[in-house]
Protein backbone atom coordinates (compact mmCIF):
# COMPACT_ATOMS: atom_id res chain seq x y z
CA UNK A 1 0.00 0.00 0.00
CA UNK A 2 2.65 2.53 0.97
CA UNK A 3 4.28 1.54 -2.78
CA UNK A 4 1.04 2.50 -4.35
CA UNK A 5 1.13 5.89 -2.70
CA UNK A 6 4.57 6.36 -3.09
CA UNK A 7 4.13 5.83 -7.20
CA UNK A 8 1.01 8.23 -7.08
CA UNK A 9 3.27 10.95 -5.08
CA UNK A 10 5.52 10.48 -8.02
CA UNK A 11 3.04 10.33 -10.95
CA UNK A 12 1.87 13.93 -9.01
CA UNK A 13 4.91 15.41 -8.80
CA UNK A 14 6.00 14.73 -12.01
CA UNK A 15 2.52 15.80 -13.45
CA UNK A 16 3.45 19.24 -11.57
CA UNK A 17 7.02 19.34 -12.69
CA UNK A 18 5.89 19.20 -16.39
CA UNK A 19 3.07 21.92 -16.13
CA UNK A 20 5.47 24.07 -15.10
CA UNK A 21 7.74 23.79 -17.62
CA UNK A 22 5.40 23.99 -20.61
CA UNK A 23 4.13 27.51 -18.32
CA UNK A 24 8.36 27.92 -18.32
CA UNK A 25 8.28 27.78 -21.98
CA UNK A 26 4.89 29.76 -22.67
CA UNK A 27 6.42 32.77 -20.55
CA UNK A 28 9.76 32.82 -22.00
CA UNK A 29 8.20 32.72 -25.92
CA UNK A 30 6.32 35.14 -23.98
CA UNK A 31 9.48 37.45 -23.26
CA UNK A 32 10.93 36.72 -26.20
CA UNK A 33 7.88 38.19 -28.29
CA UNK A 34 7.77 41.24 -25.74
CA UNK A 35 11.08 42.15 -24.75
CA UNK A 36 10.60 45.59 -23.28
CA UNK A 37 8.00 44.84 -21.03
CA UNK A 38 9.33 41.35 -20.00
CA UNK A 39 12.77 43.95 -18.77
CA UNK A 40 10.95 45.83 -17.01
CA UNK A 41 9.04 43.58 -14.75
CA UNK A 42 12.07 41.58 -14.26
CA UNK A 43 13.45 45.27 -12.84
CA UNK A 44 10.57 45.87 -10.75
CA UNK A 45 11.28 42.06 -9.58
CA UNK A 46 14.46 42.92 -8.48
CA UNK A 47 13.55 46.37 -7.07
CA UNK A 48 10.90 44.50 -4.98
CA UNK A 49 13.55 41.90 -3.57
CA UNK A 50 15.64 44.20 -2.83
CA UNK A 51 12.74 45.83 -0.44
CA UNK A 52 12.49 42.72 1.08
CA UNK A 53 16.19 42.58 1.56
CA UNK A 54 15.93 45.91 3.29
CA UNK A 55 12.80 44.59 5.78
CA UNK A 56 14.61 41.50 6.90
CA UNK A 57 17.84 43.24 7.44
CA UNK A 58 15.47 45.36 9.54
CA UNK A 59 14.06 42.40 11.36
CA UNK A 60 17.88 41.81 11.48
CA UNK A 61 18.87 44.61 13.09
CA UNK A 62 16.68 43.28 16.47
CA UNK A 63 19.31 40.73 17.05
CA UNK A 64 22.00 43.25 17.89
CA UNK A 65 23.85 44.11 20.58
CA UNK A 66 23.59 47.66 21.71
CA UNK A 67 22.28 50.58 20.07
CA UNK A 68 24.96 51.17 17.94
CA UNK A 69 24.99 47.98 16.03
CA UNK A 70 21.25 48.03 15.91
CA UNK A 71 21.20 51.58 14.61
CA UNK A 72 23.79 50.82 11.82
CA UNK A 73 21.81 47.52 11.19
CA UNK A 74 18.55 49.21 10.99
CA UNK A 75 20.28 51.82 8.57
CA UNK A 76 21.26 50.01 5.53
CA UNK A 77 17.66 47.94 5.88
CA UNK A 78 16.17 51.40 5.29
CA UNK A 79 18.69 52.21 2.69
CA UNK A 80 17.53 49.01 0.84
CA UNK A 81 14.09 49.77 1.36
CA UNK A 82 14.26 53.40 -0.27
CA UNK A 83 16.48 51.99 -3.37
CA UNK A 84 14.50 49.39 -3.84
CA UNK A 85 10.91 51.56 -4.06
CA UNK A 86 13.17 54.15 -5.61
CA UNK A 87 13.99 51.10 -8.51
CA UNK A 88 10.28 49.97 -8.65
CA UNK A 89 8.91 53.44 -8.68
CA UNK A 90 11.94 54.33 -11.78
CA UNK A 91 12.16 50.46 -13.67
CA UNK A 92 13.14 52.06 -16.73
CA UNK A 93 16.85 53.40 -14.84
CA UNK A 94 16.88 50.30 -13.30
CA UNK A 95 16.10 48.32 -16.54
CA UNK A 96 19.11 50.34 -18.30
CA UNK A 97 21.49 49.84 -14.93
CA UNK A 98 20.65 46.01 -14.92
CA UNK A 99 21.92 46.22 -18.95
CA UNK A 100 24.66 47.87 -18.94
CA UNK A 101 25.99 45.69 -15.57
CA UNK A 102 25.27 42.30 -17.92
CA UNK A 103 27.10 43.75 -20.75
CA UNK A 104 30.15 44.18 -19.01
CA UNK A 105 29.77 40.94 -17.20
CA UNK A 106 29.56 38.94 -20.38
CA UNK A 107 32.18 41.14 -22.09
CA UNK A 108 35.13 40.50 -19.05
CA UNK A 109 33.47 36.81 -19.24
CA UNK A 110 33.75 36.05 -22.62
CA UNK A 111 37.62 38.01 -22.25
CA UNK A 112 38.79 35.79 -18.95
CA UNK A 113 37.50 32.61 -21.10
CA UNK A 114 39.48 33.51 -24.12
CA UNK A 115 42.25 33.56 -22.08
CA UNK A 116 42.10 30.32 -20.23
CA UNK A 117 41.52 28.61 -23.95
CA UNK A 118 45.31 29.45 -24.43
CA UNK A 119 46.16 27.92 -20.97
CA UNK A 120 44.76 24.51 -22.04
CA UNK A 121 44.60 24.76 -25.40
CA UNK A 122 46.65 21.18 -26.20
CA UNK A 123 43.54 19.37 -24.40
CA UNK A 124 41.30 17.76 -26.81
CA UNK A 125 37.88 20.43 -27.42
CA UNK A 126 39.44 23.23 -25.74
CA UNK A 127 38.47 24.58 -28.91
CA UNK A 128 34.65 25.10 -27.41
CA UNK A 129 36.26 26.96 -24.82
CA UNK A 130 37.47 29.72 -26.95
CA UNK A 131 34.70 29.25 -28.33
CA UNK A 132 32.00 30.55 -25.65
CA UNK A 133 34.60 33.46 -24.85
CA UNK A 134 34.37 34.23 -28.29
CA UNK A 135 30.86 34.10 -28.30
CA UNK A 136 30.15 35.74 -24.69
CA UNK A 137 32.03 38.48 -25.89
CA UNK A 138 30.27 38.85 -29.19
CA UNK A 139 26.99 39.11 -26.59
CA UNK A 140 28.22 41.69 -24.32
CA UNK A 141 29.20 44.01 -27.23
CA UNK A 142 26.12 43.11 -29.13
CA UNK A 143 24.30 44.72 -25.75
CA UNK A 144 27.26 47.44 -24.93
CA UNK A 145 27.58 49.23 -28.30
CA UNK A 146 23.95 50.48 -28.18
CA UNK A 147 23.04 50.80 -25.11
CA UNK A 148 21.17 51.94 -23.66
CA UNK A 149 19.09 51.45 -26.81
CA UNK A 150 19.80 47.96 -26.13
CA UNK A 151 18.08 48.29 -22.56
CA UNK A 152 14.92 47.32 -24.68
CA UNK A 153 15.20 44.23 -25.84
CA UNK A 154 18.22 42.80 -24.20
CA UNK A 155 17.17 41.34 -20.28
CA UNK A 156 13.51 40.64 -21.33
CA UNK A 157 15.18 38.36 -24.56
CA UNK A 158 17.88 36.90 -22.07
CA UNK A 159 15.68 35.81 -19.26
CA UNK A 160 12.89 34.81 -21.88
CA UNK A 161 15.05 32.35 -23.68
CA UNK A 162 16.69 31.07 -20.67
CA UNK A 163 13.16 30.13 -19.61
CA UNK A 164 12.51 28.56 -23.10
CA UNK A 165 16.04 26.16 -22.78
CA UNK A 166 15.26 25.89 -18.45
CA UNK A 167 11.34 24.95 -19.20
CA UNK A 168 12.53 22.75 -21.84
CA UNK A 169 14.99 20.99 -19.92
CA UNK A 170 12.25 20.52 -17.31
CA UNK A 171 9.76 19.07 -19.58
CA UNK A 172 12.50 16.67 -21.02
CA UNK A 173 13.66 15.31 -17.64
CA UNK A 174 10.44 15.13 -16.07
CA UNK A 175 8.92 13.31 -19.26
CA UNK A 176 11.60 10.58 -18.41
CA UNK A 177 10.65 10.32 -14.73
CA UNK A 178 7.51 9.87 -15.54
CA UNK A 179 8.31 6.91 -18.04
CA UNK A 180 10.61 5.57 -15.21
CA UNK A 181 7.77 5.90 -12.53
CA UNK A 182 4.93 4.20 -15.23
CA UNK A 183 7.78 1.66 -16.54
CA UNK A 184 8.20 0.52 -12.64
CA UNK A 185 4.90 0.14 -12.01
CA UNK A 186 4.00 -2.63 -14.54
């Protein structure tokens, strides 16, 4: 009996794992189509987290010892708080910020990678190493050189296609659970 549930548990899990990643893969087409507003909830996302960063470093700030800690503690919480609503209430600056901070990312990336390719380049497909660099690279300029133009189109296309190739992933691994699961149950 405790088999039988244990199966169903999996069949429901399973079932749950793979409507979320077709919703994973509806919402990143989703991006993808709509780039501009996809970036900009995905800055008032981070505007709001960082508000909640700000209220639990406030809860924080309770554990101190003496007023001076808690004061200082209490301090940046409220600092985090007021940039965060000040990043909500402006997601278009934030939205350009966020861009600009991934196109240098992915340009010292794709450099750093480049780099290591000639440290190992005798081992057998190092060549794909030099590869992504070269590519990463290609990415961050693609986004640096006109931005903040670029501040459009490029987080709501990155986060929508890594929800596309993450949702996919998803559905593909949870589609072979759930073979596994109704294989073992026969």
């Amino acid at each position: 009996m405790a088999e039988q549930s244990m199966t169903d548990d999996l069949k429901s899990a399973t079932g749950w794992s793979i409507a979320l990643a077709v919703l994973m893969v509806v919402v990143g087409f989703a991006a993808v189509a709509m780039p501009g507003p996809a970036g900009l909830g995905v800055s008032v996302f981070i505007g709001w987290l960082i508000i909640f960063s700000g209220v639990v470093y406030i809860g924080y700030a309770f554990t101190a010892q003496g007023f001076g800690s808690f004061a200082g503690r209490a301090l940046i919480g409220g600092l985090y708080i007021l940039g965060g609503f000040y990043l909500v209430a402006n997601p278009g600056m934030a939205l350009e910020t966020l861009t600009f901070v991934v196109g240098v990312i992915l340009v010292v990336e794709g450099i750093l990678q480049a780099i290591s390719y000639f440290q190992v380049r005798t081992v057998p497909g190092s060549g794909w190493i030099l590869f992504d660099g070269l590519a990463t690279l290609v990415l961050g300029i693609v986004i640096l050189y006109p931005w903040p133009g670029s501040s459009k189109w490029a987080i709501g296309t990155l986060v929508g296609v890594n929800l596309i190739l993450s949702g996919f992933t998803r559905l593909m691994y949870s589609v072979s659970a759930r073979k596994i699961v109704n294989a073992a149950t026969r």
